[in-house]
C-alpha atoms as a PDB file:
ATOM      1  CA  UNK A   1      91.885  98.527 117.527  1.00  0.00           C
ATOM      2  CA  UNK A   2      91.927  95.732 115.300  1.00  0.00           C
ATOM      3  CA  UNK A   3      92.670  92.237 115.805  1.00  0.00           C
ATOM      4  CA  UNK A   4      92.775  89.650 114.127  1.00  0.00           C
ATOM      5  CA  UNK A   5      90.468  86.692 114.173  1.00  0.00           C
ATOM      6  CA  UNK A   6      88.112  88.935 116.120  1.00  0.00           C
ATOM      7  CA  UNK A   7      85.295  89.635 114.069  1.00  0.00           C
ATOM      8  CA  UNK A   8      82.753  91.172 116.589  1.00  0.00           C
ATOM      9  CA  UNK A   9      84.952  93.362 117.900  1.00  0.00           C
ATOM     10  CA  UNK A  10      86.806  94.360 114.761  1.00  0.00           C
ATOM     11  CA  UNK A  11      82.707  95.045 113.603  1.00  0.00           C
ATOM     12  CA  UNK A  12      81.890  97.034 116.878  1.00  0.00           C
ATOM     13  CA  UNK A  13      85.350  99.524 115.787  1.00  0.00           C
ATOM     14  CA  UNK A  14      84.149  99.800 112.183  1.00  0.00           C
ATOM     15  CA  UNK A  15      80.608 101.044 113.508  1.00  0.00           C
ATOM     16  CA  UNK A  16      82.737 103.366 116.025  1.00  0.00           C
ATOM     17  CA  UNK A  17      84.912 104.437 113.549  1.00  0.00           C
ATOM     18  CA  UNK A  18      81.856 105.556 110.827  1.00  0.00           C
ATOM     19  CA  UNK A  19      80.132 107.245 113.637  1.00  0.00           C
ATOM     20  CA  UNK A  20      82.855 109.017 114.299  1.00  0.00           C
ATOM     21  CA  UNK A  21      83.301 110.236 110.888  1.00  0.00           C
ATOM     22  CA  UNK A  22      80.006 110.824 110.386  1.00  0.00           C
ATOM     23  CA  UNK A  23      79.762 112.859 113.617  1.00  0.00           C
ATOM     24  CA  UNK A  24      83.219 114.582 113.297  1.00  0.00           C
ATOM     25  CA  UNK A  25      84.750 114.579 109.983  1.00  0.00           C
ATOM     26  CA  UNK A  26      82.211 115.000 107.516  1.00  0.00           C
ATOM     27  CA  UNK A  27      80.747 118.626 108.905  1.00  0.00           C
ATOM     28  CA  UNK A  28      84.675 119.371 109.601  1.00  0.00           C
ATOM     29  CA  UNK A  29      85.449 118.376 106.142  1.00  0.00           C
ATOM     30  CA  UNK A  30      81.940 120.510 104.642  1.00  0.00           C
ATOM     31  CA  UNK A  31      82.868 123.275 106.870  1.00  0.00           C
ATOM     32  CA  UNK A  32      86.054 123.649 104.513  1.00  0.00           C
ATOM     33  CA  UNK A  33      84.346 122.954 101.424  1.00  0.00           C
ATOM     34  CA  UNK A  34      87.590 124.221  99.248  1.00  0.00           C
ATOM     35  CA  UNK A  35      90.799 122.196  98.637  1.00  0.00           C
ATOM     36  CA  UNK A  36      92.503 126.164 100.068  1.00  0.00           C
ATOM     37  CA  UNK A  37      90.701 125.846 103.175  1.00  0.00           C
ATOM     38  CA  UNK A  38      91.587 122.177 103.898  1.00  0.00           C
ATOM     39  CA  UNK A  39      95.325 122.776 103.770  1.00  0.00           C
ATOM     40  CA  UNK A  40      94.793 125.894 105.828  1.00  0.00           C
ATOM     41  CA  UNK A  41      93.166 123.865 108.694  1.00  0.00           C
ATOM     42  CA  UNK A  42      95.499 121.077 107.943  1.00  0.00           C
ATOM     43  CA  UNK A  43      98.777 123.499 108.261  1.00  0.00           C
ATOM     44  CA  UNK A  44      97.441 124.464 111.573  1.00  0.00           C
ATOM     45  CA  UNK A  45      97.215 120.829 112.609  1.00  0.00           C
ATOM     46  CA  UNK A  46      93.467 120.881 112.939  1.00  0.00           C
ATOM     47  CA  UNK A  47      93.259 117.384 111.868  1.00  0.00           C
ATOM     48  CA  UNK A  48      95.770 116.577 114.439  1.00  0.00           C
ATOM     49  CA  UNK A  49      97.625 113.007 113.556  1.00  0.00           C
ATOM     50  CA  UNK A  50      96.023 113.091 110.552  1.00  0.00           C
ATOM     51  CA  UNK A  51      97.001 116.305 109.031  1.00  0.00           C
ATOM     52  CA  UNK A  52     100.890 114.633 108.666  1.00  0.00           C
ATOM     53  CA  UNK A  53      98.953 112.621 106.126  1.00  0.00           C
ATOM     54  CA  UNK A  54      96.230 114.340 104.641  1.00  0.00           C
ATOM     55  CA  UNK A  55      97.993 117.224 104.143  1.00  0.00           C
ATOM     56  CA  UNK A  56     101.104 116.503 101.581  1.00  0.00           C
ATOM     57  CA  UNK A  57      98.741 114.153  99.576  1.00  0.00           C
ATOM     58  CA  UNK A  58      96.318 116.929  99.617  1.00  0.00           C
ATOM     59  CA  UNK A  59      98.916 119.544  98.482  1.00  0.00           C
ATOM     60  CA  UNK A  60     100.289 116.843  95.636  1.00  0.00           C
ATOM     61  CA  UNK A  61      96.778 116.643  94.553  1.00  0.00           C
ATOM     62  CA  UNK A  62      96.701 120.471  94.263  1.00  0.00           C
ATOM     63  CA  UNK A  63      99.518 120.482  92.043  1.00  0.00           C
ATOM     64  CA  UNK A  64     102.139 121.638  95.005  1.00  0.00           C
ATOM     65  CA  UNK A  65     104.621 118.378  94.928  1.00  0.00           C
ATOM     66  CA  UNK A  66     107.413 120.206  96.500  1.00  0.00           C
ATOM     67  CA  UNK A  67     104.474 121.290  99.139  1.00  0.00           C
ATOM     68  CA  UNK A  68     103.631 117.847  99.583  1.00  0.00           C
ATOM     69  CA  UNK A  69     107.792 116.707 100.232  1.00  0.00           C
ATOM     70  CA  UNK A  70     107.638 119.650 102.921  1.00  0.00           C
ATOM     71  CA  UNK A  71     104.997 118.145 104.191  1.00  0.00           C
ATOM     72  CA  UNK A  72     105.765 114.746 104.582  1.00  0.00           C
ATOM     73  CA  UNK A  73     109.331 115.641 106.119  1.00  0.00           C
ATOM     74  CA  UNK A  74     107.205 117.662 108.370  1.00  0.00           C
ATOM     75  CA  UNK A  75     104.504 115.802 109.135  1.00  0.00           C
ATOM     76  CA  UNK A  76     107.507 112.938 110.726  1.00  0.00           C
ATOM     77  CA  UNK A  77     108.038 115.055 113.445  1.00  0.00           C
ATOM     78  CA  UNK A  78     104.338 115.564 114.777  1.00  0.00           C
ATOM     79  CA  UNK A  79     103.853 113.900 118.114  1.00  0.00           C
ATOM     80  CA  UNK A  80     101.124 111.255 118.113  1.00  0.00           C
ATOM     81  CA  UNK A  81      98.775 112.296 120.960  1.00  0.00           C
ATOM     82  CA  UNK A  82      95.869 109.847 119.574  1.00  0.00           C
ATOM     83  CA  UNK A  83      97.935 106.019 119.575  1.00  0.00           C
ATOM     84  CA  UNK A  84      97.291 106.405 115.591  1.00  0.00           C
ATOM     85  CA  UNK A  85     100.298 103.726 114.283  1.00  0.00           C
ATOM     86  CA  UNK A  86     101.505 104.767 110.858  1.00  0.00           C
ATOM     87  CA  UNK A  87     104.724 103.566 109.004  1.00  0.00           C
ATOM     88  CA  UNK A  88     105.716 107.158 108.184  1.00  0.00           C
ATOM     89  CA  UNK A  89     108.974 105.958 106.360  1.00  0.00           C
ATOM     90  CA  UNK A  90     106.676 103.733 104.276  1.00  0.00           C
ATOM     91  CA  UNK A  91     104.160 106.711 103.962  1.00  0.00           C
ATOM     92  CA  UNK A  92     106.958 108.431 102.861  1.00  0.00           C
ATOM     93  CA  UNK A  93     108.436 106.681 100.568  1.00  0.00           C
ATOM     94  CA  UNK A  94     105.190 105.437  98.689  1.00  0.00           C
ATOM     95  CA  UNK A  95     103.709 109.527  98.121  1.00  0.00           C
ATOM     96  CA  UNK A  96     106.925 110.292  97.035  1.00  0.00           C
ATOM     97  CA  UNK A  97     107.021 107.922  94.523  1.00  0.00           C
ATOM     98  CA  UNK A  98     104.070 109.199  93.298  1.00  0.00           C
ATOM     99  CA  UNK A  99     105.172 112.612  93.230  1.00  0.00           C
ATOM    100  CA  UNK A 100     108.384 111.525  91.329  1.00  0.00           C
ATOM    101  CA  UNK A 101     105.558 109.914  88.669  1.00  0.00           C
ATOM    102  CA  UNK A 102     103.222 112.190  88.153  1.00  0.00           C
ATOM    103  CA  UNK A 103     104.373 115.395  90.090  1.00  0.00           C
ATOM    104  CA  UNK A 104     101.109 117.695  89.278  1.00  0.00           C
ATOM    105  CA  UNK A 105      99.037 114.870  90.702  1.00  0.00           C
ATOM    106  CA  UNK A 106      97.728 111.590  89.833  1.00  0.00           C
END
């Protein structure tokens, strides 16, 4: 969590957060070294909250938009398990706006 006006502790949950990534994502991510791989482990909710994300902007950026639109409309009905907050209507609209601009990916 991040507040505001908190420095130290907003420092202490960056240093969490990279150790966690470090830790967790990075061999998660090397493990599926291939764009195929990703969106199978994200399909399968691997990521957990964060496959609703990762995985339509992942899909645009393979050149699947109409993937990706799945995937966001999908991705709305996940149930946080992790207190993650997202805007997913402002998620929404944003990727699909670039989808409408540059459909086989940015």
């Amino acid at each position: 969590m991040f507040v505001k006006d908190e420095d130290q502790s907003n420092a202490a949950t960056w240093d969490l957060l990279g150790r966690d990534i470090d830790q967790y994502a990075t061999p998660w991510m090397l493990e599926r070294s291939t764009p195929e791989q990703l969106i199978a482990a994200l399909r399968r909710h691997e990521g957990l909250e964060t496959s609703r994300l990762g995985l339509p902007v992942l899909l645009w950026l393979t050149g699947d938009p109409d993937g990706a639109r799945e995937a966001i409309e999908a991705g709305r009905r996940i149930r946080n398990i992790t207190g993650m907050v997202v805007d997913d209507d402002s998620f929404a609209e944003r990727l699909n706006a670039e989808i409408d601009a540059h459909p086989s990916g940015p």
